[in-house]
PDB file of N, CA and C in Angstrom:
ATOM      1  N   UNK A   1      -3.315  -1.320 -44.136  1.00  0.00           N
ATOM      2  CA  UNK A   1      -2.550  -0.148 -43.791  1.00  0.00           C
ATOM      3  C   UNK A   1      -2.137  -0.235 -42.320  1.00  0.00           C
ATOM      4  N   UNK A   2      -0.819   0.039 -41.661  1.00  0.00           N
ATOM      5  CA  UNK A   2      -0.353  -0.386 -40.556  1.00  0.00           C
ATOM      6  C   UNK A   2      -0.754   1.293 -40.248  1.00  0.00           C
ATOM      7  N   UNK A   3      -1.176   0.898 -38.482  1.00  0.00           N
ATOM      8  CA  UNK A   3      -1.890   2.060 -37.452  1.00  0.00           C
ATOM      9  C   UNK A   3      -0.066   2.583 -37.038  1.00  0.00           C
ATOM     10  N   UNK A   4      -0.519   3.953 -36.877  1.00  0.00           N
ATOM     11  CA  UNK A   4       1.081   4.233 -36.446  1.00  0.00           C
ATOM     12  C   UNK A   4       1.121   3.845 -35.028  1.00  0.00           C
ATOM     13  N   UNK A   5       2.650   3.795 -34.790  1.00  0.00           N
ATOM     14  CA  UNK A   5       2.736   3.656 -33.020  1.00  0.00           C
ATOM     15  C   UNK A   5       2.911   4.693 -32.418  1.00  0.00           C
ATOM     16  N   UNK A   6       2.847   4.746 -31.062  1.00  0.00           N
ATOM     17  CA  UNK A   6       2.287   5.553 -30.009  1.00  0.00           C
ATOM     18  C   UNK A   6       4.139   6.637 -30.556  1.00  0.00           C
ATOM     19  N   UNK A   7       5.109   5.565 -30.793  1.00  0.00           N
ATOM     20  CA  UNK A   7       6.555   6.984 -30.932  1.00  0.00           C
ATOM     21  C   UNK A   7       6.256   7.706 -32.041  1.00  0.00           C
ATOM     22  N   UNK A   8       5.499   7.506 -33.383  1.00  0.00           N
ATOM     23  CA  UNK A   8       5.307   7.973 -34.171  1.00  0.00           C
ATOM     24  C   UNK A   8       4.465   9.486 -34.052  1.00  0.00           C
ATOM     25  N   UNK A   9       3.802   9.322 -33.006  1.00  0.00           N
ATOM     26  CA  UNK A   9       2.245  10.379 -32.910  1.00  0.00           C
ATOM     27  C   UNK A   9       3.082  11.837 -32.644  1.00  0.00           C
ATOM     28  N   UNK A  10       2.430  12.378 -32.739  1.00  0.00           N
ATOM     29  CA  UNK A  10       2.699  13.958 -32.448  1.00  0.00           C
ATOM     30  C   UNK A  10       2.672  14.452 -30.558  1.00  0.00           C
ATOM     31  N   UNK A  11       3.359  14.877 -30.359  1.00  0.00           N
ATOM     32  CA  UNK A  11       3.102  15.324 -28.875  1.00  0.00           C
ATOM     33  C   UNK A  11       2.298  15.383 -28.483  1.00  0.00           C
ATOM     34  N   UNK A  12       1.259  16.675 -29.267  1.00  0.00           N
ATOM     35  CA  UNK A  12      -0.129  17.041 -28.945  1.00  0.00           C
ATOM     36  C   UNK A  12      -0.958  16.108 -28.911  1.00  0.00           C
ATOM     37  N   UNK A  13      -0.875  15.129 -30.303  1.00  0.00           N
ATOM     38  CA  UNK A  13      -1.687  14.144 -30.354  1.00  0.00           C
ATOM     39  C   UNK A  13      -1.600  13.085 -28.759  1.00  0.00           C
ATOM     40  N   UNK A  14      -0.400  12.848 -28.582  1.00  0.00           N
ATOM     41  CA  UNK A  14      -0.641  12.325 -27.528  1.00  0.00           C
ATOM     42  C   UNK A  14      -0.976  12.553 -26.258  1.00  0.00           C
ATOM     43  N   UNK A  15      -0.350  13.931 -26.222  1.00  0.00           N
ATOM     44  CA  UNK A  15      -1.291  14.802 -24.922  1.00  0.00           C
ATOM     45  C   UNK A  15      -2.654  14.552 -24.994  1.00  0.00           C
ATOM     46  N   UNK A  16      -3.432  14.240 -26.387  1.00  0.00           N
ATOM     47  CA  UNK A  16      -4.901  15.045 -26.035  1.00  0.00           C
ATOM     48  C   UNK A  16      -5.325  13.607 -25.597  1.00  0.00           C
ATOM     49  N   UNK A  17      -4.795  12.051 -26.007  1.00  0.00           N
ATOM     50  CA  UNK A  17      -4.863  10.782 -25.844  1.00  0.00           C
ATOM     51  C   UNK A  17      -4.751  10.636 -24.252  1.00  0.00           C
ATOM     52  N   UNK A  18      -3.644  10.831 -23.619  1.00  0.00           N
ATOM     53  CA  UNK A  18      -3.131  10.583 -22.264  1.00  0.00           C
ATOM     54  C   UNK A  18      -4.322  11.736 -21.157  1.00  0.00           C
ATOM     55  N   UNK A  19      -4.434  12.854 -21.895  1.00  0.00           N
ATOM     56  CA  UNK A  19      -5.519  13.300 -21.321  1.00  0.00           C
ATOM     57  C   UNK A  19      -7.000  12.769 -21.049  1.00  0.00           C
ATOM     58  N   UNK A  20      -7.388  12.571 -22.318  1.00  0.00           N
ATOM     59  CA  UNK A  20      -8.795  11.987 -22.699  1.00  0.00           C
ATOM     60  C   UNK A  20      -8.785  10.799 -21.710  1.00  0.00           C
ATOM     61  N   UNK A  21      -7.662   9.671 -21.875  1.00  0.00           N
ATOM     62  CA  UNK A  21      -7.675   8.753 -20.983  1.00  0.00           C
ATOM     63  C   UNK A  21      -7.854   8.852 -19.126  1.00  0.00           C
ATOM     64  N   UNK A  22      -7.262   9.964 -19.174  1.00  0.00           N
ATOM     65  CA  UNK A  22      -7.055  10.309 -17.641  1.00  0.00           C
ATOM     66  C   UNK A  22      -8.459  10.703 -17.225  1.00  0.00           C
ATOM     67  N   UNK A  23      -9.178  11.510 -17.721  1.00  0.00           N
ATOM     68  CA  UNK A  23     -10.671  12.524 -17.619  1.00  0.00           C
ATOM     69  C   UNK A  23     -11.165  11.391 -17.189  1.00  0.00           C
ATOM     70  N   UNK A  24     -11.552  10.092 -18.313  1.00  0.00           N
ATOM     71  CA  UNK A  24     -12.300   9.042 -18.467  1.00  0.00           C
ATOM     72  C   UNK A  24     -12.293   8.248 -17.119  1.00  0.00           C
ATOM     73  N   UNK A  25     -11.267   8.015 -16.659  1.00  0.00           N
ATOM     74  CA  UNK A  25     -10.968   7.024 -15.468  1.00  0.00           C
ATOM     75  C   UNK A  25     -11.236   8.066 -14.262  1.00  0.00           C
ATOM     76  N   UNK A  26     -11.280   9.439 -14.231  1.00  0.00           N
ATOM     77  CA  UNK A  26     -11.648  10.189 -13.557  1.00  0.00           C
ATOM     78  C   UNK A  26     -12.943  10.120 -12.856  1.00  0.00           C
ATOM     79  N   UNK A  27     -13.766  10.310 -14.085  1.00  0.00           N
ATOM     80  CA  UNK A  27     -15.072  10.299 -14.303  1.00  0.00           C
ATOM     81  C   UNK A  27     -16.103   8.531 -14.109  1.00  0.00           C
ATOM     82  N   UNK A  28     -15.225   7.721 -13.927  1.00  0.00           N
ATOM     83  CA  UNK A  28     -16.117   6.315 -14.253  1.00  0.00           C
ATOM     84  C   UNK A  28     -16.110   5.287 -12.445  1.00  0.00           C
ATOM     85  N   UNK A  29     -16.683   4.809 -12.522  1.00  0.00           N
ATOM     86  CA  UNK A  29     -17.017   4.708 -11.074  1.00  0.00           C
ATOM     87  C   UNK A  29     -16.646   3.027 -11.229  1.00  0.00           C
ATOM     88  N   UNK A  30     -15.629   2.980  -9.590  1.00  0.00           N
ATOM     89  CA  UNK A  30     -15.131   1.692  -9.875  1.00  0.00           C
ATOM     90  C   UNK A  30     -16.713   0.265  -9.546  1.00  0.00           C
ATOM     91  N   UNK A  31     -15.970  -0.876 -10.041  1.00  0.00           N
ATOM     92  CA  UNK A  31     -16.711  -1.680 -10.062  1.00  0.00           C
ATOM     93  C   UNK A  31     -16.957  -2.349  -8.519  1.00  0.00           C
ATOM     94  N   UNK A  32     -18.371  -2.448  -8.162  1.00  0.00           N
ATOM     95  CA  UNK A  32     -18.688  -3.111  -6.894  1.00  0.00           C
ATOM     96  C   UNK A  32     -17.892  -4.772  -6.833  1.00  0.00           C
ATOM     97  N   UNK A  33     -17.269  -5.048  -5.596  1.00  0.00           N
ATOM     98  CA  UNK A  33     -16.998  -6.198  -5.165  1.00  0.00           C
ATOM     99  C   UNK A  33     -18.254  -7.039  -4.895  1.00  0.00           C
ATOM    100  N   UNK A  34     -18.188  -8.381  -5.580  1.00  0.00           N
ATOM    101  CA  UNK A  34     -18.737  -9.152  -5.531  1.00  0.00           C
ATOM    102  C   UNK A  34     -19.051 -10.169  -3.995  1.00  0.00           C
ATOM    103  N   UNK A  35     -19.996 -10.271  -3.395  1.00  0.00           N
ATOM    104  CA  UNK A  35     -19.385 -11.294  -1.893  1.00  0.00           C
ATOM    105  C   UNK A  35     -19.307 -13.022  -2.250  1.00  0.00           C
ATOM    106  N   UNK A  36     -18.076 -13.394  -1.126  1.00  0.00           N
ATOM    107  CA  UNK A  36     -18.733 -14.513  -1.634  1.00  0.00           C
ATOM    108  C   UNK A  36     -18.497 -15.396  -0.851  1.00  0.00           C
ATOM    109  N   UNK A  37     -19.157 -16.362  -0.996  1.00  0.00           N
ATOM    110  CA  UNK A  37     -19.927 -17.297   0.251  1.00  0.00           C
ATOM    111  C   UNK A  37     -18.388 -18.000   0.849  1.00  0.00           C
ATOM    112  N   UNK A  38     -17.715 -17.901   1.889  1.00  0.00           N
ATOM    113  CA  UNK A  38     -16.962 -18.965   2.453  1.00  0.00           C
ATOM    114  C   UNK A  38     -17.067 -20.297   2.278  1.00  0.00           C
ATOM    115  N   UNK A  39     -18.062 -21.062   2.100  1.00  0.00           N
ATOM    116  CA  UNK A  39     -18.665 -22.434   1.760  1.00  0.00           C
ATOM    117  C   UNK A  39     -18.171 -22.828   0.471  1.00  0.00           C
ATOM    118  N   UNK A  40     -17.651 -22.412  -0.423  1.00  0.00           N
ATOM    119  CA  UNK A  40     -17.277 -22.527  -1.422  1.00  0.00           C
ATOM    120  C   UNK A  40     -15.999 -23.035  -1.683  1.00  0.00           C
ATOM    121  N   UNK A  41     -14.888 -22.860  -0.544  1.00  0.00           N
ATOM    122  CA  UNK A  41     -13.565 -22.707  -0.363  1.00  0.00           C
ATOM    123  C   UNK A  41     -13.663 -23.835   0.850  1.00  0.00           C
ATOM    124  N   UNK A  42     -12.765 -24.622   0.116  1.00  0.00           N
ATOM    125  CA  UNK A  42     -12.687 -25.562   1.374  1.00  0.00           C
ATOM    126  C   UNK A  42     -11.160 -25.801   1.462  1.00  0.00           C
ATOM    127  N   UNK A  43     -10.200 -26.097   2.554  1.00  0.00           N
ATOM    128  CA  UNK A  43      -9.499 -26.175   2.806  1.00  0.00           C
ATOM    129  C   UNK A  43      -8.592 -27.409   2.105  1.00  0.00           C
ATOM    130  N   UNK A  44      -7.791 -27.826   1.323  1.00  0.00           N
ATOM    131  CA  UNK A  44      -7.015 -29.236   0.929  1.00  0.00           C
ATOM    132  C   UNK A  44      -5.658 -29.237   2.039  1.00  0.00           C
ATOM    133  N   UNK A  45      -6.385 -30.448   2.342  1.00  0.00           N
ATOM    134  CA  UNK A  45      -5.128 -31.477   3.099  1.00  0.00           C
ATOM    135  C   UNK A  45      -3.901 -31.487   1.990  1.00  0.00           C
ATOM    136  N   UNK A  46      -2.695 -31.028   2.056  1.00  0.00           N
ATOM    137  CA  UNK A  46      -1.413 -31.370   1.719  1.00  0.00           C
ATOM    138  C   UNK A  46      -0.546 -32.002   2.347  1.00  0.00           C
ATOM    139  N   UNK A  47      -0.140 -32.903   1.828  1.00  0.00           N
ATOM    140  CA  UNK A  47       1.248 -33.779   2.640  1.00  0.00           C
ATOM    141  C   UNK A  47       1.966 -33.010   3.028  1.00  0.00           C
ATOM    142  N   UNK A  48       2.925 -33.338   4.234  1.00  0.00           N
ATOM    143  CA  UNK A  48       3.895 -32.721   4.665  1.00  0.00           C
ATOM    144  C   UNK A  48       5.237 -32.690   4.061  1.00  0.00           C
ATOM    145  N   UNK A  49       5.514 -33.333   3.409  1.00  0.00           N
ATOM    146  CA  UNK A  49       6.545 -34.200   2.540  1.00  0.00           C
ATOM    147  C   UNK A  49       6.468 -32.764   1.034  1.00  0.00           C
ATOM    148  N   UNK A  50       4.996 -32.509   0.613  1.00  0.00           N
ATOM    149  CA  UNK A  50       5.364 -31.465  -0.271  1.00  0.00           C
ATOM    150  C   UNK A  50       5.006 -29.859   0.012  1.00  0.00           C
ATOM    151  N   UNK A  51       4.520 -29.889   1.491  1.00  0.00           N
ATOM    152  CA  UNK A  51       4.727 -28.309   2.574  1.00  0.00           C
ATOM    153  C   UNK A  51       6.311 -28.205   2.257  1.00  0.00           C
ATOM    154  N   UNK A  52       7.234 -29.063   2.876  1.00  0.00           N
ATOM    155  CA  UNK A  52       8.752 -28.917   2.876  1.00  0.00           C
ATOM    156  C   UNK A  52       9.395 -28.446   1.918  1.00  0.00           C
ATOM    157  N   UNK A  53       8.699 -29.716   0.756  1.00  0.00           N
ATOM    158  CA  UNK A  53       9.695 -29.232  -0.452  1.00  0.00           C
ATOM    159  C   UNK A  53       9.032 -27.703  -1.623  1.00  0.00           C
ATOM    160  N   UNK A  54       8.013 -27.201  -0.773  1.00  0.00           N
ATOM    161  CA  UNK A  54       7.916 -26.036  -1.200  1.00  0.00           C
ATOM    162  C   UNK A  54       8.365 -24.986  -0.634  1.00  0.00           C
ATOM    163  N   UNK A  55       8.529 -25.279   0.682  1.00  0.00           N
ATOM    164  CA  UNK A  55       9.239 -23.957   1.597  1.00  0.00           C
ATOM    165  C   UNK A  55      10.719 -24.269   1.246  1.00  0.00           C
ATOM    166  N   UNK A  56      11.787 -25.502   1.193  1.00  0.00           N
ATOM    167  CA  UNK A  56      12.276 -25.511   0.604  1.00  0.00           C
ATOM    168  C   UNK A  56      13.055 -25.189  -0.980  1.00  0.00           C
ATOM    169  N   UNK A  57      12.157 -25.103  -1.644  1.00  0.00           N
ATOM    170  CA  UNK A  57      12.484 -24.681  -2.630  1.00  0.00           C
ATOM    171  C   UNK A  57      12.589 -22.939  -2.707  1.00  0.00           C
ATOM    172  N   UNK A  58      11.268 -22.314  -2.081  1.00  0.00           N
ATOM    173  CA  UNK A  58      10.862 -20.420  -2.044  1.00  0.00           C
ATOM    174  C   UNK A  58      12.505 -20.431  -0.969  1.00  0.00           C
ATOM    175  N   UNK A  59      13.177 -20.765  -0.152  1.00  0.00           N
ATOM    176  CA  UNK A  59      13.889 -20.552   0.686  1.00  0.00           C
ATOM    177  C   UNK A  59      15.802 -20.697  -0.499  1.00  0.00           C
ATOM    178  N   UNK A  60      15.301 -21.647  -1.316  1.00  0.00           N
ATOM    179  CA  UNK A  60      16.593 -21.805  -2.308  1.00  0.00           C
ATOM    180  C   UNK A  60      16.274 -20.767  -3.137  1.00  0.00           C
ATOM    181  N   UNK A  61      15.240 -20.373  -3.658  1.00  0.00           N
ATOM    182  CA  UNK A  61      14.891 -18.896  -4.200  1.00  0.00           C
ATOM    183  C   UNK A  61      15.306 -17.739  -3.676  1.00  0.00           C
ATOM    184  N   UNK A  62      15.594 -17.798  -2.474  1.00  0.00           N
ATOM    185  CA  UNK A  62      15.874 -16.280  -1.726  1.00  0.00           C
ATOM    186  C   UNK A  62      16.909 -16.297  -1.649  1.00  0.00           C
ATOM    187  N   UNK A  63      17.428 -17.016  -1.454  1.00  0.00           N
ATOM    188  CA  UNK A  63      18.992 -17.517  -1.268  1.00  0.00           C
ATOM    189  C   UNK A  63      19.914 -16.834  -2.553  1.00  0.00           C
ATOM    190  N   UNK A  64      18.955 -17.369  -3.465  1.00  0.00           N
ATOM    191  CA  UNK A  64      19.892 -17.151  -4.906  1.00  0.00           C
ATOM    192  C   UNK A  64      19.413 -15.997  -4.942  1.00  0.00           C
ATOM    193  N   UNK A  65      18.254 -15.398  -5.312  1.00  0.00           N
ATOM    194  CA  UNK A  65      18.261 -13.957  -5.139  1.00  0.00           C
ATOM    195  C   UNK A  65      19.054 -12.855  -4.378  1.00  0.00           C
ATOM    196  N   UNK A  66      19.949 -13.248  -3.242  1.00  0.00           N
ATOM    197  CA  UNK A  66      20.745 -12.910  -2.616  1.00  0.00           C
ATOM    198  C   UNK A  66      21.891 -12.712  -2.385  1.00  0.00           C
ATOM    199  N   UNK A  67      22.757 -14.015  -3.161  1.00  0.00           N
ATOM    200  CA  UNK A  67      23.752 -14.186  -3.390  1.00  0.00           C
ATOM    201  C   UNK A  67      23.375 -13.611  -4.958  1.00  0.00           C
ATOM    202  N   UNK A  68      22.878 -13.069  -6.111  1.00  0.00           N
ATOM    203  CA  UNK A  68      22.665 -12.616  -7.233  1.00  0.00           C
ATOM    204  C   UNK A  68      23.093 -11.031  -6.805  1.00  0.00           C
ATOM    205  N   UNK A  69      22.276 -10.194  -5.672  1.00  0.00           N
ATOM    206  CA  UNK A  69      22.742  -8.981  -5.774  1.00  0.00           C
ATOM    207  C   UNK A  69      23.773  -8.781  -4.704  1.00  0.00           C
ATOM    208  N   UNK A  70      23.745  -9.197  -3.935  1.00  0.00           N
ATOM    209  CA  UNK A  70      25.050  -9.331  -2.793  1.00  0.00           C
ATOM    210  C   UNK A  70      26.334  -9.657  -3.275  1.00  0.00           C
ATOM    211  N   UNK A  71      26.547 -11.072  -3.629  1.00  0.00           N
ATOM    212  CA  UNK A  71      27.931 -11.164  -3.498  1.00  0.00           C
ATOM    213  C   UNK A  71      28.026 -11.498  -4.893  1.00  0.00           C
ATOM    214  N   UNK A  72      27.705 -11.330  -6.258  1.00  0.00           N
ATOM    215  CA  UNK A  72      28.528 -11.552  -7.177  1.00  0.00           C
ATOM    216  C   UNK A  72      29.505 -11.144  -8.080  1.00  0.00           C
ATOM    217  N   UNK A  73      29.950  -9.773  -7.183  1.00  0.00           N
ATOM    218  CA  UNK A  73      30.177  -8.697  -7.644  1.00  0.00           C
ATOM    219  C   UNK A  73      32.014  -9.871  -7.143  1.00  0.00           C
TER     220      UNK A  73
END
């Protein structure tokens, strides 16, 4: 038997859902951050050769993002 979807439900019904949900997250206490050791994380040497062709590339990304809402009109 297929569960109805959320457009199907009744207003109320979903009021009392969107409510219930809201109370809940109200009421529940967020989760403690974990620490964690710096020693774990070590730094990688990257070539310079693929530093470039990544700033290169995020920089042809902006570009086109730019010329997309700017000028294609």
């Amino acid at each position: 038997m297929r569960q109805p979807s959320l457009k199907m439900l009744s207003l109320r019904t979903r009021w009392l859902i969107v409510s219930l949900l809201s109370v809940s997250l109200l009421f529940t206490q967020p989760a403690k951050a974990q620490s964690v050791d710096m020693d774990e994380f070590r730094p990688i040497e990257q070539p310079l050769s693929l530093k470039l062709g990544v700033a290169a590339v995020g920089a042809g990304l902006v570009g086109l993002e730019l010329w997309w809402f700017l000028a294609k009109d």
